[in-house]
Protein backbone atom coordinates (compact mmCIF):
# COMPACT_ATOMS: atom_id res chain seq x y z
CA UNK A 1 24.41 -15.44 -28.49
CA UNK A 2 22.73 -13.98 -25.30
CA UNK A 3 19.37 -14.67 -25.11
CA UNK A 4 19.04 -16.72 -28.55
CA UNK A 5 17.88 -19.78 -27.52
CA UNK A 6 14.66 -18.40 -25.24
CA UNK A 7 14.18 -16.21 -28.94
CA UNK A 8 13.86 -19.58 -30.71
CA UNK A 9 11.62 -21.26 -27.95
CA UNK A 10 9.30 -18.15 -27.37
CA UNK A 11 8.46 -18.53 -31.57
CA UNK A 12 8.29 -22.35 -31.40
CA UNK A 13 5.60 -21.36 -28.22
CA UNK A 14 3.82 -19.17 -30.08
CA UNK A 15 3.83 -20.57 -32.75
CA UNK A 16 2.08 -24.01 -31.11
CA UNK A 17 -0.41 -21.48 -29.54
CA UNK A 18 -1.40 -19.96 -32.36
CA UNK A 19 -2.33 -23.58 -33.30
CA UNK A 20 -4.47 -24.31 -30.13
CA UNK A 21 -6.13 -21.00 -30.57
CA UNK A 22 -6.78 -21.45 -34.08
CA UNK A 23 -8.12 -25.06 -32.99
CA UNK A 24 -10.41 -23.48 -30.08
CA UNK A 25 -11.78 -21.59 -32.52
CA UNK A 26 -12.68 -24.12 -34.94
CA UNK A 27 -14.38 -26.44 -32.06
CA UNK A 28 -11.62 -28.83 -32.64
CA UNK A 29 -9.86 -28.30 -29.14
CA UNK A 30 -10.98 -27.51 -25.47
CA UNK A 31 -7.95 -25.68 -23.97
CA UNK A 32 -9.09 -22.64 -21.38
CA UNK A 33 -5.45 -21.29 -21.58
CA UNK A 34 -3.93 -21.90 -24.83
CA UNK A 35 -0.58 -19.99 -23.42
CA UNK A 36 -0.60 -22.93 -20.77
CA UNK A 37 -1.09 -25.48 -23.14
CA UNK A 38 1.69 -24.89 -25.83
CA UNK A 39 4.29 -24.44 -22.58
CA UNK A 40 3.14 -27.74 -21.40
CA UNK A 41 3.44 -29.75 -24.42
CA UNK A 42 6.61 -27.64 -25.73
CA UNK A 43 8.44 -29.21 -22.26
CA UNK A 44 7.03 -32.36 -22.92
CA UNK A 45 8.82 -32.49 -25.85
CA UNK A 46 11.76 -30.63 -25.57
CA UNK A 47 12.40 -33.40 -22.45
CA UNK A 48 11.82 -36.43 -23.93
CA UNK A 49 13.65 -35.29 -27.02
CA UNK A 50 16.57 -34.54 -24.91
CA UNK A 51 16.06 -37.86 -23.42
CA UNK A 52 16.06 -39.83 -27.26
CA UNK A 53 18.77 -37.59 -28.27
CA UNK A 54 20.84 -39.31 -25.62
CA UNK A 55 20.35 -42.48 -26.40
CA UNK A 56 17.84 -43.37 -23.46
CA UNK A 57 16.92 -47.30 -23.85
CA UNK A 58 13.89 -46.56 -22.36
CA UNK A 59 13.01 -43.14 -24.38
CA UNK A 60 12.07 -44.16 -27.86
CA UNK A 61 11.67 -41.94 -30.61
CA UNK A 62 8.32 -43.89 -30.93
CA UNK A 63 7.51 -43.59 -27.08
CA UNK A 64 8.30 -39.59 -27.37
CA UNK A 65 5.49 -39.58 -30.23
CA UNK A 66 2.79 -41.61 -29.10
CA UNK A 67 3.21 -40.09 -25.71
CA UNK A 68 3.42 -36.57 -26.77
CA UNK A 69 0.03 -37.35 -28.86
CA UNK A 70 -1.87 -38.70 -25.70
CA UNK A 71 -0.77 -36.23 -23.88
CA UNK A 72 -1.58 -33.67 -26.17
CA UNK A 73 -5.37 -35.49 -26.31
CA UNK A 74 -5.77 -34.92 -22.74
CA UNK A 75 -4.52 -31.74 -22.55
CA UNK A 76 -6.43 -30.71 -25.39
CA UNK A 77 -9.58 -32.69 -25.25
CA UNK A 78 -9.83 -34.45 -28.36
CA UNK A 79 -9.09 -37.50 -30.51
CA UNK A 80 -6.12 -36.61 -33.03
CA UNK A 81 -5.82 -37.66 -36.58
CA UNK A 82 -1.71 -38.59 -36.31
CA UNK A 83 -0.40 -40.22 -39.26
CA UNK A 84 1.72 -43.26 -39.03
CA UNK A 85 5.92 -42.39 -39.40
CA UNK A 86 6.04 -43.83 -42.53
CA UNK A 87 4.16 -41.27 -43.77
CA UNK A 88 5.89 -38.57 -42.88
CA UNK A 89 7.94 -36.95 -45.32
């Protein structure tokens, strides 16, 4: 088990990364360290996550989203296209 979380979290990282890079590259985002950018919004959610998983009153699972998604607009410099939670399958 030694080591298997950070495994799991490095991937998810990259993973959102990859995903700013890719969106760099396409115009869509402004992020001068993409690296920076996935840890940053990776901790942003893994805290407020912890924080609905625990039953916070004040932590919704609809505060976590919309706040992840203006904070990832900021960070990110764009407008995102985020569909409504009903529509997520």
């Amino acid at each position: 088990m030694s080591g298997s979380p950070n495994i799991s979290r490095d991937s998810t990282i990259a993973q959102i990364a990859a995903i700013i890079r890719e969106g760099v590259e396409s115009g869509s985002f402004r992020a001068s360290d993409p690296d920076r950018a996935a840890l940053e919004l990776a901790s942003l959610i893994d805290g407020l996550a912890v924080q609905v998983a625990l039953g916070d009153r004040l932590v919704t699972a609809e505060l976590m989203r919309t706040t992840c998604v203006e904070v990832a607009e900021r960070v990110l410099d764009t407008k995102l296209e985020v569909a409504a939670p009903e529509q997520i399958s």
